[in-house]
Protein backbone atom coordinates (compact mmCIF):
# COMPACT_ATOMS: atom_id res chain seq x y z
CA UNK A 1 2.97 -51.37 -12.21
CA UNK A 2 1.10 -51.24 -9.28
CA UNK A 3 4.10 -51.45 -6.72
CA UNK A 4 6.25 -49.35 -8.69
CA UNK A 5 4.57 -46.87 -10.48
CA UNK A 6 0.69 -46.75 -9.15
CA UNK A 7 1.68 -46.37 -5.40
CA UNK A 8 4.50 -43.73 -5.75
CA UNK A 9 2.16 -41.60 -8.20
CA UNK A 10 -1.18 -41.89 -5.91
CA UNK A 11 0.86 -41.32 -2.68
CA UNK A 12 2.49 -38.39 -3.95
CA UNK A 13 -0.68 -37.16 -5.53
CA UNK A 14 -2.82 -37.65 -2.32
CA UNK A 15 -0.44 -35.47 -0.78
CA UNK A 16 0.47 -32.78 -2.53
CA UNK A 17 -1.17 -30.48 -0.65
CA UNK A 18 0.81 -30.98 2.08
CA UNK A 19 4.15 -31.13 0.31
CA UNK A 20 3.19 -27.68 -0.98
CA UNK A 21 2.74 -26.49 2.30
CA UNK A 22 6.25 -28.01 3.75
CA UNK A 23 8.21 -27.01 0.98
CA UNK A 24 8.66 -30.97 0.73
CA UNK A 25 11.15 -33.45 -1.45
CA UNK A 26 9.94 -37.04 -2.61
CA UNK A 27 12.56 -39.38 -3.01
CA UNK A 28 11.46 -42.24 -5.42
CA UNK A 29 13.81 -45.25 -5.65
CA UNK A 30 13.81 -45.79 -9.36
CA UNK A 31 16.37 -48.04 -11.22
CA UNK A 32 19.03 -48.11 -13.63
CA UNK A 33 16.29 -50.78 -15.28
CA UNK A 34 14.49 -47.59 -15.64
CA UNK A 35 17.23 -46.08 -18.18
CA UNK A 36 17.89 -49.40 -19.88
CA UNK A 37 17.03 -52.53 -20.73
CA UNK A 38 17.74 -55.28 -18.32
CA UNK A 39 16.55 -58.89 -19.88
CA UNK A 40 14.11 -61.09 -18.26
CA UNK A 41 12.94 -57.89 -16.36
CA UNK A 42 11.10 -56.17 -19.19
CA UNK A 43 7.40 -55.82 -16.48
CA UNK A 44 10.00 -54.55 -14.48
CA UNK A 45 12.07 -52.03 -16.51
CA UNK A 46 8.43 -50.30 -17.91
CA UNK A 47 7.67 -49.97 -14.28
CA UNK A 48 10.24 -47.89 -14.05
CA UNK A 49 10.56 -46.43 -17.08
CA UNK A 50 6.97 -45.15 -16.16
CA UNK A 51 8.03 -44.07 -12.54
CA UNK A 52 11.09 -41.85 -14.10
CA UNK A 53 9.47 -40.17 -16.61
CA UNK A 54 6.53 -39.20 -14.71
CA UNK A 55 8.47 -38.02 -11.97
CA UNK A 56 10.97 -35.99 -13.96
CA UNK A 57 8.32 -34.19 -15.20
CA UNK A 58 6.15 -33.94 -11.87
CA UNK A 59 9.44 -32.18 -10.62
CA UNK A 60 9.35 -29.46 -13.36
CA UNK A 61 5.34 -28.94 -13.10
CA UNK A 62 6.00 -27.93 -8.84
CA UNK A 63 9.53 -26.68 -8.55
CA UNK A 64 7.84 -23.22 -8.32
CA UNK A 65 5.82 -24.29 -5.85
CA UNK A 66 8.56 -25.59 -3.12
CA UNK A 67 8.06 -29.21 -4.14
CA UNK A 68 11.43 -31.10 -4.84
CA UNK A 69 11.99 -34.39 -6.16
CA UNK A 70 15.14 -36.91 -5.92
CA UNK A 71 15.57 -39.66 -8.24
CA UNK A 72 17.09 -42.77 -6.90
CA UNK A 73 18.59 -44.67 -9.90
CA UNK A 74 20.28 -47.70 -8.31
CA UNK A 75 21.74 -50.94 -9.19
CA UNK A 76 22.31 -54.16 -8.71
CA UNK A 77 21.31 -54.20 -4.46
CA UNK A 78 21.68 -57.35 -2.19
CA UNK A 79 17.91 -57.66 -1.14
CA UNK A 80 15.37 -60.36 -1.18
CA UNK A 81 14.36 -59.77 -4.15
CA UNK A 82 15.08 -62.99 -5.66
CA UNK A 83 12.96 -64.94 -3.15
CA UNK A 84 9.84 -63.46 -4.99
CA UNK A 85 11.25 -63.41 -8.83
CA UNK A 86 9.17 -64.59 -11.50
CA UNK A 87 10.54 -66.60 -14.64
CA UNK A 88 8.92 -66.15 -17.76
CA UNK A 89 6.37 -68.71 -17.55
CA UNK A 90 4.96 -66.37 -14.36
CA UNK A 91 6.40 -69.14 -11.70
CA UNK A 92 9.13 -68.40 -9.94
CA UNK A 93 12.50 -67.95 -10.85
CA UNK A 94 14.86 -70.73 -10.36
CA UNK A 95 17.87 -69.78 -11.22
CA UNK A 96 19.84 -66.76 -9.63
CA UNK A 97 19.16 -63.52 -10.49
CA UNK A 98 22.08 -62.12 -13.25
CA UNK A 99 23.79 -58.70 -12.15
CA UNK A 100 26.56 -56.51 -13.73
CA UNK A 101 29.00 -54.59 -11.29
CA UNK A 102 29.13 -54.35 -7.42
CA UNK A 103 25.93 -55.43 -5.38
CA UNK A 104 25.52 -53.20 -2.88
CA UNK A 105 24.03 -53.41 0.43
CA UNK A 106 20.76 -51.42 1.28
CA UNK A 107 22.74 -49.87 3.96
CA UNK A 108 25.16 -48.17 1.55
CA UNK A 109 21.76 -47.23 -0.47
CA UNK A 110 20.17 -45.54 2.43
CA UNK A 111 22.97 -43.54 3.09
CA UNK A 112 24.07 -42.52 -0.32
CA UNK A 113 20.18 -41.53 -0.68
CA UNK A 114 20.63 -39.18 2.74
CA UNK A 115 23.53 -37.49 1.28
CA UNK A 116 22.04 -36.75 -1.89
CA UNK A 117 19.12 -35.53 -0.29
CA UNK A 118 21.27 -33.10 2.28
CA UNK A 119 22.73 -32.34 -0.94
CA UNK A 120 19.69 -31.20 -2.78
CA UNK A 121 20.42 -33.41 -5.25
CA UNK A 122 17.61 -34.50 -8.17
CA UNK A 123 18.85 -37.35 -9.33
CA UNK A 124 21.48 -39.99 -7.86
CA UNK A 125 23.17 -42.87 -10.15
CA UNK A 126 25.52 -45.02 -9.20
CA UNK A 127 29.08 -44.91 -9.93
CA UNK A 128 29.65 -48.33 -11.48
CA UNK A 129 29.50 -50.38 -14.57
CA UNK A 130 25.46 -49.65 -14.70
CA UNK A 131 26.26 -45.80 -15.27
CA UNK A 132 29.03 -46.75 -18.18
CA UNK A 133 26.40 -50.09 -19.34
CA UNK A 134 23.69 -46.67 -19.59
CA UNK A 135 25.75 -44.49 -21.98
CA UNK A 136 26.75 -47.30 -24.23
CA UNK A 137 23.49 -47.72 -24.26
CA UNK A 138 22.47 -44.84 -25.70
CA UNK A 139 25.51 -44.36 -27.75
CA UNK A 140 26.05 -47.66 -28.95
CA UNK A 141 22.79 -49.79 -28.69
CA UNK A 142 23.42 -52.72 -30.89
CA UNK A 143 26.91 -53.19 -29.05
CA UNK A 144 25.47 -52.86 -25.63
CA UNK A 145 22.18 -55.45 -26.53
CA UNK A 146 24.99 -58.16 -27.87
CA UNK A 147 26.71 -58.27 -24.69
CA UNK A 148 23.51 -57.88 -22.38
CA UNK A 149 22.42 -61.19 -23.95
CA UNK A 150 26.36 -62.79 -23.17
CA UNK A 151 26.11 -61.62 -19.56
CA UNK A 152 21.99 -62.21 -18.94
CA UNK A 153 22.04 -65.79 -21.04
CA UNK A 154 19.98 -67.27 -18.12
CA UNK A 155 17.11 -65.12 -18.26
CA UNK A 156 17.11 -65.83 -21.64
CA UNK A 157 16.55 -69.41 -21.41
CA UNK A 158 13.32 -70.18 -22.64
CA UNK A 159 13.24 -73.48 -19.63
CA UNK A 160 12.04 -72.45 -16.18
CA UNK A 161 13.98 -74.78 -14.93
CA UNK A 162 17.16 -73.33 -16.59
């Protein structure tokens, strides 16, 4: 919470007086995790759960006063991130970290955030099996839960050394 949702919300807070005054955009790199449930990542997903909803409605509460705000709702992203994991028993993960869809590099992040910024875009999600995973999701909860447990069955093992 701290990393994810504390930082974003101070920072943006401390200056908001000067994002008034330059008619300024913050970009926030959410997650899909944010939108739905992604096992063995729940810390994670409220995180960003938090970070989206405060953010959507930050954007509504100073769109009158030139303040813009892009939501970055990526996926699966070919980082380090697995280096510093956690397993459930709050050591660190052994096993790989489970994705869905095309990992991306941060390179094709970075630019895909530019454009939707040039864009004036509020939100950006990606194009993959996260986006369709999101909707079922929503539509079709029990269906999408059965088959996040078949594709995540390693961060479901209750072993850290699984």
């Amino acid at each position: 919470m701290a990393v994810n949702y504390h930082a974003p919300v101070e920072l943006t807070q401390g200056l908001l007086a000067e994002l008034k005054a330059a008619s300024g955009c913050v970009v926030n790199i959410s997650s899909m995790a944010g939108w739905m449930p992604v096992l063995g990542r729940a810390g994670y997903c409220a995180a960003k759960s938090a970070l989206h909803q405060y953010f959507e409605v930050f954007r509504e509460e100073v769109r009158n006063e030139g303040v813009s705000v892009l939501m970055v709702y990526p996926s699966f992203l070919a980082t380090t991130i697995e280096q510093n994991a956690l397993a459930g028993d709050g050591g660190r993960a052994k096993h790989q970290r489970s994705t869905v869809g095309v990992v991306r590099s941060p390179e094709w992040m970075a630019n895909e955030i530019v454009v939707a910024w040039e864009q004036g875009r509020e939100r950006w999600f990606p194009k993959d099996l996260s986006l369709i995973g999101s909707f079922l999701y929503r539509l079709a909860p029990a269906i999408f839960l059965k088959q996040l447990r078949k594709s995540f069955q390693v961060e479901l093992a209750l072993s850290p050394e699984a």
